[in-house]
PDB file of N, CA and C in Angstrom:
ATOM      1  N   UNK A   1      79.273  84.188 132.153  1.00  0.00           N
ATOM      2  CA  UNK A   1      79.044  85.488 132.778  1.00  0.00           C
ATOM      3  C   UNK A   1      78.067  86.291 131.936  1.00  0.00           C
ATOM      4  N   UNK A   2      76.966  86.981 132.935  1.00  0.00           N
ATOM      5  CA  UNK A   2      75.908  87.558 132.114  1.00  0.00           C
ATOM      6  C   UNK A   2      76.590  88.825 131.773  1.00  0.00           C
ATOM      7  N   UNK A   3      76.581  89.433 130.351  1.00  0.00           N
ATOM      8  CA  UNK A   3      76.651  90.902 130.306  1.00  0.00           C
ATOM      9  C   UNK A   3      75.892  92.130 130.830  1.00  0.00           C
ATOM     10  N   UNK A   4      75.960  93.106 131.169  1.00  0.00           N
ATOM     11  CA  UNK A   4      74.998  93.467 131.511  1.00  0.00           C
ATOM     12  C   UNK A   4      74.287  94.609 130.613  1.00  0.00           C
ATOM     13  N   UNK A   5      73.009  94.606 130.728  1.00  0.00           N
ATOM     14  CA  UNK A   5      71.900  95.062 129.740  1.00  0.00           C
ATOM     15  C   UNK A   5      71.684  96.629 129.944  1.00  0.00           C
ATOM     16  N   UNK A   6      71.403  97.215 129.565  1.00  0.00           N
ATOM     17  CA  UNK A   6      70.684  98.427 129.778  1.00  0.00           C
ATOM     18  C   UNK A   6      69.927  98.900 129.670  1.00  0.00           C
ATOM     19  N   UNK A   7      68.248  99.399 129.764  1.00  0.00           N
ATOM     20  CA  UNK A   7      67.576  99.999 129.023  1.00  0.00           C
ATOM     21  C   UNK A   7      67.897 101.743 128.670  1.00  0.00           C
ATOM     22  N   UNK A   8      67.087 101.937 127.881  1.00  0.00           N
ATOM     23  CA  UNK A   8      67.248 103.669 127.593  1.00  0.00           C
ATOM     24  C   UNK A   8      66.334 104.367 126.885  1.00  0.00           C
ATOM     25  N   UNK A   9      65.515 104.843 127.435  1.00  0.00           N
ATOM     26  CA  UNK A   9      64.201 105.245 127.807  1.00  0.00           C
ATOM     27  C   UNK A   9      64.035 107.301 126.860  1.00  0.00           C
ATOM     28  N   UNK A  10      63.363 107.497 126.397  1.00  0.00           N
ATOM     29  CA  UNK A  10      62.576 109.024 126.161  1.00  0.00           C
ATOM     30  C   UNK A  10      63.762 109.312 125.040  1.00  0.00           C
ATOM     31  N   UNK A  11      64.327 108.097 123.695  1.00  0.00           N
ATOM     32  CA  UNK A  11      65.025 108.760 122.949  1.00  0.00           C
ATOM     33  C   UNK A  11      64.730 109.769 121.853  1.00  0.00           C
ATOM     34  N   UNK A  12      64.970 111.200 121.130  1.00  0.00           N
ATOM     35  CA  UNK A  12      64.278 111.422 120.039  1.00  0.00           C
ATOM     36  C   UNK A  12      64.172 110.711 119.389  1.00  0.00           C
ATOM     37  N   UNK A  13      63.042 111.136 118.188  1.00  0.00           N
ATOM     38  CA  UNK A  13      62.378 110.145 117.122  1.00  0.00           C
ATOM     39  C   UNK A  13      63.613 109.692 116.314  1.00  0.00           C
ATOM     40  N   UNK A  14      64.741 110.491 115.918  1.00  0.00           N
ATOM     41  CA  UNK A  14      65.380 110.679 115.085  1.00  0.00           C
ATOM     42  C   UNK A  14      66.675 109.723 115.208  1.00  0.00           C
ATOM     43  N   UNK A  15      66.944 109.743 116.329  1.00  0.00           N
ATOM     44  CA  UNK A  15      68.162 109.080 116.997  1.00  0.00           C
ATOM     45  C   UNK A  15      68.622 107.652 116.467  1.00  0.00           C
ATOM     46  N   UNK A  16      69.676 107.485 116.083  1.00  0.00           N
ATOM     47  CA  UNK A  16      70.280 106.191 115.510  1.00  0.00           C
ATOM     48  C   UNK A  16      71.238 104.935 116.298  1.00  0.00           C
ATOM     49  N   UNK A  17      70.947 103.895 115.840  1.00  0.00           N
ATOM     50  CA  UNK A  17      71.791 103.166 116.744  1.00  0.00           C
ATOM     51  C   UNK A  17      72.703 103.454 117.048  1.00  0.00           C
ATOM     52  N   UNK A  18      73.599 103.724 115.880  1.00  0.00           N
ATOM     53  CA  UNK A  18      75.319 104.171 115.419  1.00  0.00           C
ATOM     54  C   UNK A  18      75.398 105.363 116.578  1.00  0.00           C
ATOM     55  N   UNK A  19      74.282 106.242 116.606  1.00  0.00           N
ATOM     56  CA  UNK A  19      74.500 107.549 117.953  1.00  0.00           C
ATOM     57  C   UNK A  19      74.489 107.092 119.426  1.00  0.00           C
ATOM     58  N   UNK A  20      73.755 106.111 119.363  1.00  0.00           N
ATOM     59  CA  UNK A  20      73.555 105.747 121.119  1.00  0.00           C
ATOM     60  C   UNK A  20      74.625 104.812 121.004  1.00  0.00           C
ATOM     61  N   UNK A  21      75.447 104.035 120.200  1.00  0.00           N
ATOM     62  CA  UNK A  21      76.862 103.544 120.419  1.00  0.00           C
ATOM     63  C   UNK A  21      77.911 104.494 120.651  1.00  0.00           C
ATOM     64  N   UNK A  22      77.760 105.189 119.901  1.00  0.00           N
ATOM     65  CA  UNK A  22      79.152 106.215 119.983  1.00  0.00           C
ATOM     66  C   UNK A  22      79.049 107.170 121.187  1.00  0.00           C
ATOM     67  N   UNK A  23      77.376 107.307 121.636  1.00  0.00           N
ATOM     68  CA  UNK A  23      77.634 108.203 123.583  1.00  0.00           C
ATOM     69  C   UNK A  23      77.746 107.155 124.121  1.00  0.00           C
ATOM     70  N   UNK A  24      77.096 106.235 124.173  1.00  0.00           N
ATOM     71  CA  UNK A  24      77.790 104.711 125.361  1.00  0.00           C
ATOM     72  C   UNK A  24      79.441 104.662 125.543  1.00  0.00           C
ATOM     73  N   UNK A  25      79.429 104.784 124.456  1.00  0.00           N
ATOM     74  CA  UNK A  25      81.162 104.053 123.824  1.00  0.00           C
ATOM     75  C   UNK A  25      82.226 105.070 124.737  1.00  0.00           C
ATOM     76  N   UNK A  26      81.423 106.405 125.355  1.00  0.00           N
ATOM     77  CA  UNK A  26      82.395 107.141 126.362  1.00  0.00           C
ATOM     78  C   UNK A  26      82.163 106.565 127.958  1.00  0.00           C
ATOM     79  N   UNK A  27      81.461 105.319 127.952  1.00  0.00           N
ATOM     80  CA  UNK A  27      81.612 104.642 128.920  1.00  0.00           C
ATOM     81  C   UNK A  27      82.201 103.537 129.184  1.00  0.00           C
ATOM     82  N   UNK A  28      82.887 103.145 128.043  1.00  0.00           N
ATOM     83  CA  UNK A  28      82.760 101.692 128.053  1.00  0.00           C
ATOM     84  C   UNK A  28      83.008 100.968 126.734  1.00  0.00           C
ATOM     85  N   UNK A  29      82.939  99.452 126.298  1.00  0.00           N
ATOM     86  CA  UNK A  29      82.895  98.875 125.587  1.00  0.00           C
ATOM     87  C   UNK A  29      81.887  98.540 125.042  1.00  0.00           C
ATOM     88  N   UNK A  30      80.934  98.623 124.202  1.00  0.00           N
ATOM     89  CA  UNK A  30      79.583  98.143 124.310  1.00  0.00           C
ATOM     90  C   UNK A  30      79.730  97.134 123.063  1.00  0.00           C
ATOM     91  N   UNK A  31      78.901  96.750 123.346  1.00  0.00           N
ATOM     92  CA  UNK A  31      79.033  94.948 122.902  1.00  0.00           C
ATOM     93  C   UNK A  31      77.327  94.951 122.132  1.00  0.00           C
ATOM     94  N   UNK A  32      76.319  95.699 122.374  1.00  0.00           N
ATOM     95  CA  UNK A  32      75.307  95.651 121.022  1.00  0.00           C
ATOM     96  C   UNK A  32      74.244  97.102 121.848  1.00  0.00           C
ATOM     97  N   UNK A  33      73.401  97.376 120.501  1.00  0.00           N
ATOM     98  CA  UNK A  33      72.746  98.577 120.830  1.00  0.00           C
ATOM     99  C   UNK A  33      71.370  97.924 119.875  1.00  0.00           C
ATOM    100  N   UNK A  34      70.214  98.505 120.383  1.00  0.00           N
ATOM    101  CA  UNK A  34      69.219  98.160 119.819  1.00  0.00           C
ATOM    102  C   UNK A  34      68.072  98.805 120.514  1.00  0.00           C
ATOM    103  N   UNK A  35      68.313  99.867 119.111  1.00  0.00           N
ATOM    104  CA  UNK A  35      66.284 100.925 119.239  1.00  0.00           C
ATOM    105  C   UNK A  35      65.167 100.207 118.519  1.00  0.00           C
ATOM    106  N   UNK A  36      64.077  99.675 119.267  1.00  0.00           N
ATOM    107  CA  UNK A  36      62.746  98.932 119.088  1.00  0.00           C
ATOM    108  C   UNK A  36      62.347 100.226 118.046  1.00  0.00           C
ATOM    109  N   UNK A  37      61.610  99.532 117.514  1.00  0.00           N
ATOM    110  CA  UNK A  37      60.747 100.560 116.519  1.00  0.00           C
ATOM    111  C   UNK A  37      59.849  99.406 116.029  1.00  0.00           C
ATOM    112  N   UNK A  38      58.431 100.506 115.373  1.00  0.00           N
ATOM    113  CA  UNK A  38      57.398  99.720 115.226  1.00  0.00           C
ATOM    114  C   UNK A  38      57.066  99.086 114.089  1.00  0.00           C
ATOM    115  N   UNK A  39      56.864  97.944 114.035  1.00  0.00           N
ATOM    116  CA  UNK A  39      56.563  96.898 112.860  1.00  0.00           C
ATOM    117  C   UNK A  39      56.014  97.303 111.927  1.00  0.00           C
ATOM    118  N   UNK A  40      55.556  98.489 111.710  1.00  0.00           N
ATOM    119  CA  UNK A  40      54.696  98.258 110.863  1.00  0.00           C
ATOM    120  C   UNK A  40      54.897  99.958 109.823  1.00  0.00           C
ATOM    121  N   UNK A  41      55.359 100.693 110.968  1.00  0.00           N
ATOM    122  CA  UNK A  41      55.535 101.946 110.622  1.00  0.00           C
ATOM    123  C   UNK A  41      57.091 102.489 110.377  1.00  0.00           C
ATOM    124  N   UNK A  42      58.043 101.286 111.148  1.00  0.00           N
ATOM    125  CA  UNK A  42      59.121 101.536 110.983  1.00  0.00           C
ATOM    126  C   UNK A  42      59.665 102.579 111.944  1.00  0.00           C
ATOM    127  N   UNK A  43      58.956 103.423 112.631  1.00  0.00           N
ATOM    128  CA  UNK A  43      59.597 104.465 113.508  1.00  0.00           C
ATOM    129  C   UNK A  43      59.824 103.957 114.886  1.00  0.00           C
ATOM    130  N   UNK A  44      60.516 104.951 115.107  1.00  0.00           N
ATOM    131  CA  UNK A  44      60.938 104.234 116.268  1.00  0.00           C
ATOM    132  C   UNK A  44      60.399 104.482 117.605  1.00  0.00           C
ATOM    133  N   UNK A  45      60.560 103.878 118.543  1.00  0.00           N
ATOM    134  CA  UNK A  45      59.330 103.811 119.715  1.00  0.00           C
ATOM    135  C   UNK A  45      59.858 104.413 120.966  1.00  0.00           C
ATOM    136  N   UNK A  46      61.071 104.698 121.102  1.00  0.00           N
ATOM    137  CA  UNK A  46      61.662 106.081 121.507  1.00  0.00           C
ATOM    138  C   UNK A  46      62.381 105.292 122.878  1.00  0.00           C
ATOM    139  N   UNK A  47      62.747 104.193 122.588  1.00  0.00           N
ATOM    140  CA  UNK A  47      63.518 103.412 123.730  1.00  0.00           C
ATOM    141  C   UNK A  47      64.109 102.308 123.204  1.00  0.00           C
ATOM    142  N   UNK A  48      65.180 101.674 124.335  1.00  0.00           N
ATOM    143  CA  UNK A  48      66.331 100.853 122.922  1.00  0.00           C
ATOM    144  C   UNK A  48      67.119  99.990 124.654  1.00  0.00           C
ATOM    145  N   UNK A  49      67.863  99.343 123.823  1.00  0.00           N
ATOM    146  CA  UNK A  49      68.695  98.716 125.167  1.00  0.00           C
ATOM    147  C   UNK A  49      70.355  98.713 124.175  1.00  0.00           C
ATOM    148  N   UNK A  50      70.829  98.991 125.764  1.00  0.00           N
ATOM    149  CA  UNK A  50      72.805  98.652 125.179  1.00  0.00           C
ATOM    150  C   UNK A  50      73.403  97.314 126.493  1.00  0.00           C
ATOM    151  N   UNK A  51      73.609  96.914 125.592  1.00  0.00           N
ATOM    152  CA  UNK A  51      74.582  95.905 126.610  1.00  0.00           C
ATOM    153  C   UNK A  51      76.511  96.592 126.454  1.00  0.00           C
ATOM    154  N   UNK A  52      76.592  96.668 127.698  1.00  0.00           N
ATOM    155  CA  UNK A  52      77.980  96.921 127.910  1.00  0.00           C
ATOM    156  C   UNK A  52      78.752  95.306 128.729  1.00  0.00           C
ATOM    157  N   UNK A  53      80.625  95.572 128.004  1.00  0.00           N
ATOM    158  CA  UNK A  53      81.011  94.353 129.086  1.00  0.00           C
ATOM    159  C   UNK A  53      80.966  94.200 129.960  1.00  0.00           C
ATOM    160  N   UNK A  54      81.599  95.110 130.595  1.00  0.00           N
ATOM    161  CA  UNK A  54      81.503  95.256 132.432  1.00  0.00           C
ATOM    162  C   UNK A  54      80.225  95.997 132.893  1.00  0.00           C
ATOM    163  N   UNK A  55      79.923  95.047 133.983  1.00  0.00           N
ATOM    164  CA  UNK A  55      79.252  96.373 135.327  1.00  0.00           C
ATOM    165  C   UNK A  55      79.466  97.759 135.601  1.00  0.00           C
ATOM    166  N   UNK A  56      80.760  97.270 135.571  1.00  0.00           N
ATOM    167  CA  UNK A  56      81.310  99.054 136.352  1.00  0.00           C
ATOM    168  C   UNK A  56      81.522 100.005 134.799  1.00  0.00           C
ATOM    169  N   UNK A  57      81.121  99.166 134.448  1.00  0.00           N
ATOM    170  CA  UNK A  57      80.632 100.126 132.672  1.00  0.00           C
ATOM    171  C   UNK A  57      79.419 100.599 132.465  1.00  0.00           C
ATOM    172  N   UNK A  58      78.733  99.707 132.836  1.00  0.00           N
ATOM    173  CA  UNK A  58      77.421 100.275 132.812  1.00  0.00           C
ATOM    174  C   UNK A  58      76.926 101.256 133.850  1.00  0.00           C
ATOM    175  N   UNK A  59      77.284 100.948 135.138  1.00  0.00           N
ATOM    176  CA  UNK A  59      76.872 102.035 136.183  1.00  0.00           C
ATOM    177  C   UNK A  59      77.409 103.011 135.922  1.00  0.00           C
ATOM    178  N   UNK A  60      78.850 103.266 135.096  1.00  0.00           N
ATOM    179  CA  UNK A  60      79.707 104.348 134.454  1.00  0.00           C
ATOM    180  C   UNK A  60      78.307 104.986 133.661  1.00  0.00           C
ATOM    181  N   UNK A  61      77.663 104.307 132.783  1.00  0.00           N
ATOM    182  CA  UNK A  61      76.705 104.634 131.889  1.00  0.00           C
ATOM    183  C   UNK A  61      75.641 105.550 132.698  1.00  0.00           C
ATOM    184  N   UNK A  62      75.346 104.912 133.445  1.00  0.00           N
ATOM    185  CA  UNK A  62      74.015 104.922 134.535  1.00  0.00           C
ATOM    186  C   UNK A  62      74.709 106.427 134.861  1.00  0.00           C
ATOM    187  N   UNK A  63      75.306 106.778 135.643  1.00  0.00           N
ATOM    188  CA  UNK A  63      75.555 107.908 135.910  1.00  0.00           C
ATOM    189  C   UNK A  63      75.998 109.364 135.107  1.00  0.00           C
ATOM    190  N   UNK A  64      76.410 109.033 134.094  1.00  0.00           N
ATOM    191  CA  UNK A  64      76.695 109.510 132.991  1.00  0.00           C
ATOM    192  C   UNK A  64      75.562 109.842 131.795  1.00  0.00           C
ATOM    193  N   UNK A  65      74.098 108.930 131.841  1.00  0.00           N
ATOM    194  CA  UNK A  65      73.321 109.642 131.015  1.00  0.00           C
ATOM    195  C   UNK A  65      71.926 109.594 131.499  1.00  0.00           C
ATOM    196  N   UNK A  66      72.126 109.183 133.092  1.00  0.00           N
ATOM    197  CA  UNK A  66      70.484 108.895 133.012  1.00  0.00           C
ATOM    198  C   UNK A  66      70.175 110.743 133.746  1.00  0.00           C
ATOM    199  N   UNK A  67      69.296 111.212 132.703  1.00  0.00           N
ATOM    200  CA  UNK A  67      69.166 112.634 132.435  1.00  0.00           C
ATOM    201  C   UNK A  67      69.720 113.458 132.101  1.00  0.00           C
ATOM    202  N   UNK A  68      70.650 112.427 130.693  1.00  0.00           N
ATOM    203  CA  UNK A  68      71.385 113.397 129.641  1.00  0.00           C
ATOM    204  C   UNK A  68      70.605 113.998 128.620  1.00  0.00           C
ATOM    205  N   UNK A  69      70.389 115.206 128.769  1.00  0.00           N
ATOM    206  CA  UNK A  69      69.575 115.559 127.989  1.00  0.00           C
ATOM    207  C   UNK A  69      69.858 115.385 126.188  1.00  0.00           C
ATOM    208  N   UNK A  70      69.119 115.062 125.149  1.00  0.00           N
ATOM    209  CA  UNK A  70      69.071 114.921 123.635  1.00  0.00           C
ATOM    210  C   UNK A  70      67.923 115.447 122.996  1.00  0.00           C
ATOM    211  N   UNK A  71      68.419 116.352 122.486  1.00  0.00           N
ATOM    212  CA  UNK A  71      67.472 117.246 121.770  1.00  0.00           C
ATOM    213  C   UNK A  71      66.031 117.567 122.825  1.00  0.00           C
ATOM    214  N   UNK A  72      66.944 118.486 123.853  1.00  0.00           N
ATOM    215  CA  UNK A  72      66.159 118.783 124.988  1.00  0.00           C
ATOM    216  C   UNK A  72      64.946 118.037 126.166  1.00  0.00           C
ATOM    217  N   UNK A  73      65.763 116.207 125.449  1.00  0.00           N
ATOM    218  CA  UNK A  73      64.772 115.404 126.166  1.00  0.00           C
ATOM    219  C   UNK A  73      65.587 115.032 127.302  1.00  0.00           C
ATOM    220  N   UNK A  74      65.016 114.683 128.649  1.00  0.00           N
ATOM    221  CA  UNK A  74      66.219 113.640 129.483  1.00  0.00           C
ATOM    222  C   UNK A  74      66.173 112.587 129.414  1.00  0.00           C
ATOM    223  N   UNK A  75      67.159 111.735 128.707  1.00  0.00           N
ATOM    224  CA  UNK A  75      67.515 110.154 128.610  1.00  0.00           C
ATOM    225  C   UNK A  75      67.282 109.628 130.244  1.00  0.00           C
ATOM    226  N   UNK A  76      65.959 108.008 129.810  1.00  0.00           N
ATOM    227  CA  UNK A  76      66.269 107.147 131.137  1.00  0.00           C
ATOM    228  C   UNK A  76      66.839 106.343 130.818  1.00  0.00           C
ATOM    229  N   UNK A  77      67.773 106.285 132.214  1.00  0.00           N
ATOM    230  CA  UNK A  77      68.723 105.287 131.799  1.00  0.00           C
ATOM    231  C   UNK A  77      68.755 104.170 133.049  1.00  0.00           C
ATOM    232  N   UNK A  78      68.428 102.997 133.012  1.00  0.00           N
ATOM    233  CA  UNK A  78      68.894 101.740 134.010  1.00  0.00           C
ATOM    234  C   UNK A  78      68.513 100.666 133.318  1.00  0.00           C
ATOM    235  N   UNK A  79      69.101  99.861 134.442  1.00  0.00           N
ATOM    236  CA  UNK A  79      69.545  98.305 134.440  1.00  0.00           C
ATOM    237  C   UNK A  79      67.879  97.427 133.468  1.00  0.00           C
ATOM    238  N   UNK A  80      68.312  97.001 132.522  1.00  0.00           N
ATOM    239  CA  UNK A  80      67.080  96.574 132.179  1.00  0.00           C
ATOM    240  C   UNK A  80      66.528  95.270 133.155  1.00  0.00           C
ATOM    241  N   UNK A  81      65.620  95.113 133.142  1.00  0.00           N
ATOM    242  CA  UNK A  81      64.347  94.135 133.928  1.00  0.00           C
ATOM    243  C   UNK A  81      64.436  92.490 132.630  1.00  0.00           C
ATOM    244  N   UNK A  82      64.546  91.575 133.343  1.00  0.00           N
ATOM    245  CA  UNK A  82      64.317  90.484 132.637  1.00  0.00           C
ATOM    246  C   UNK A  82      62.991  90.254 131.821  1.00  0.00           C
ATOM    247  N   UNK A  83      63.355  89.761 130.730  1.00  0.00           N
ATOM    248  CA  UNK A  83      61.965  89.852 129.882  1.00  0.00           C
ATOM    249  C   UNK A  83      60.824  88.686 130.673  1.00  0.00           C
ATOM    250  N   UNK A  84      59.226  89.507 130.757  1.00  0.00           N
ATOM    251  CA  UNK A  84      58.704  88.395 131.760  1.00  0.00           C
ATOM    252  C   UNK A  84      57.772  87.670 130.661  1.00  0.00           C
ATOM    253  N   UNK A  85      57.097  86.624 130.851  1.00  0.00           N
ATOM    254  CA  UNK A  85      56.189  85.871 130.036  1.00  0.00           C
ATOM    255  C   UNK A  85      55.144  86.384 130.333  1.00  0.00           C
ATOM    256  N   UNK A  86      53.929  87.108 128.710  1.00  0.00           N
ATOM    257  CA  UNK A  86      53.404  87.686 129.057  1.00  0.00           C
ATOM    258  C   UNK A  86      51.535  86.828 128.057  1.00  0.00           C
ATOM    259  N   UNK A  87      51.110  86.709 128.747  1.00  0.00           N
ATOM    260  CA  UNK A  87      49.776  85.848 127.942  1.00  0.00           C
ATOM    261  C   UNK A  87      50.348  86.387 126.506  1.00  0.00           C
ATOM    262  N   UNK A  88      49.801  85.353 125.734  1.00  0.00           N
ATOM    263  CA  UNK A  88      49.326  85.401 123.903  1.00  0.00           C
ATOM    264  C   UNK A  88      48.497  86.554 123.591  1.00  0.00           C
ATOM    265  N   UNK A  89      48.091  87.079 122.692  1.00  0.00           N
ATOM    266  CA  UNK A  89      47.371  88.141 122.062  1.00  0.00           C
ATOM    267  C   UNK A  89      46.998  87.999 120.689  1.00  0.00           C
ATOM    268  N   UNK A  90      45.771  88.257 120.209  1.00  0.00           N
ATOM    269  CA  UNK A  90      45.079  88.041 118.601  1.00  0.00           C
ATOM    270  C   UNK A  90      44.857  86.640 118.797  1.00  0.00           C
ATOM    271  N   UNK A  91      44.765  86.377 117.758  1.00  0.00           N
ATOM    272  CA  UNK A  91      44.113  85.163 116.996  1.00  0.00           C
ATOM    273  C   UNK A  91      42.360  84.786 117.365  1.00  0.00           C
ATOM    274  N   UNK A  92      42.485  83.382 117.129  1.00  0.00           N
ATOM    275  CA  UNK A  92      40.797  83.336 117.483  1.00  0.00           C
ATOM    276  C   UNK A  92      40.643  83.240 118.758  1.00  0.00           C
ATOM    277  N   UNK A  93      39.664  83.411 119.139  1.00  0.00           N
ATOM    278  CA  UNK A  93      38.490  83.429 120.291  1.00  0.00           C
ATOM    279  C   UNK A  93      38.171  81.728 120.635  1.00  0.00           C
ATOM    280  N   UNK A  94      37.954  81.117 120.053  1.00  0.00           N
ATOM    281  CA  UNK A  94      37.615  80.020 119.661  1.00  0.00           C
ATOM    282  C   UNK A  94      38.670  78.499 119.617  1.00  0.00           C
TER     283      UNK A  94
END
């Protein structure tokens, strides 16, 4: 059984995993959290995904934060999109 994913979209700069677990966590069980941030700079890129156990956890989610506002931003919140295969990038030309 697939879990289901979440994305979560327009987070402040500041915002920590440990924080977007503990507002999920009033939906639900969540089972992993993860804010992308950039390789190189370390900050973060202001969007993240949570996987919750159940469905009816996550749509709990879905309704519950998509345009919860954080530090006067509105959180997007839905079903994340399967990762698609996307051409290579850099290297040589040649």
């Amino acid at each position: 059984m697939n879990t289901p994913k979440l994305f979560v979209g327009n987070l402040p700069s500041g915002f920590t995993e440990e924080e977007l677990r503990e507002l999920f966590s009033n939906s639900g069980k969540v089972l992993s959290v993860t804010i992308l941030r950039d390789k190189f700079t370390g900050y973060s890129k202001g969007f993240g995904f949570v996987e919750m156990e159940f469905l009816e956890e996550a749509e709990a989610a879905i309704a519950s934060f998509h345009d919860y506002r954080l530090s006067g931003r509105p959180m997007v919140v839905n079903p994340a999109r399967p990762l698609e295969e996307r051409p290579r990038r850099g290297g040589s030309r040649f």
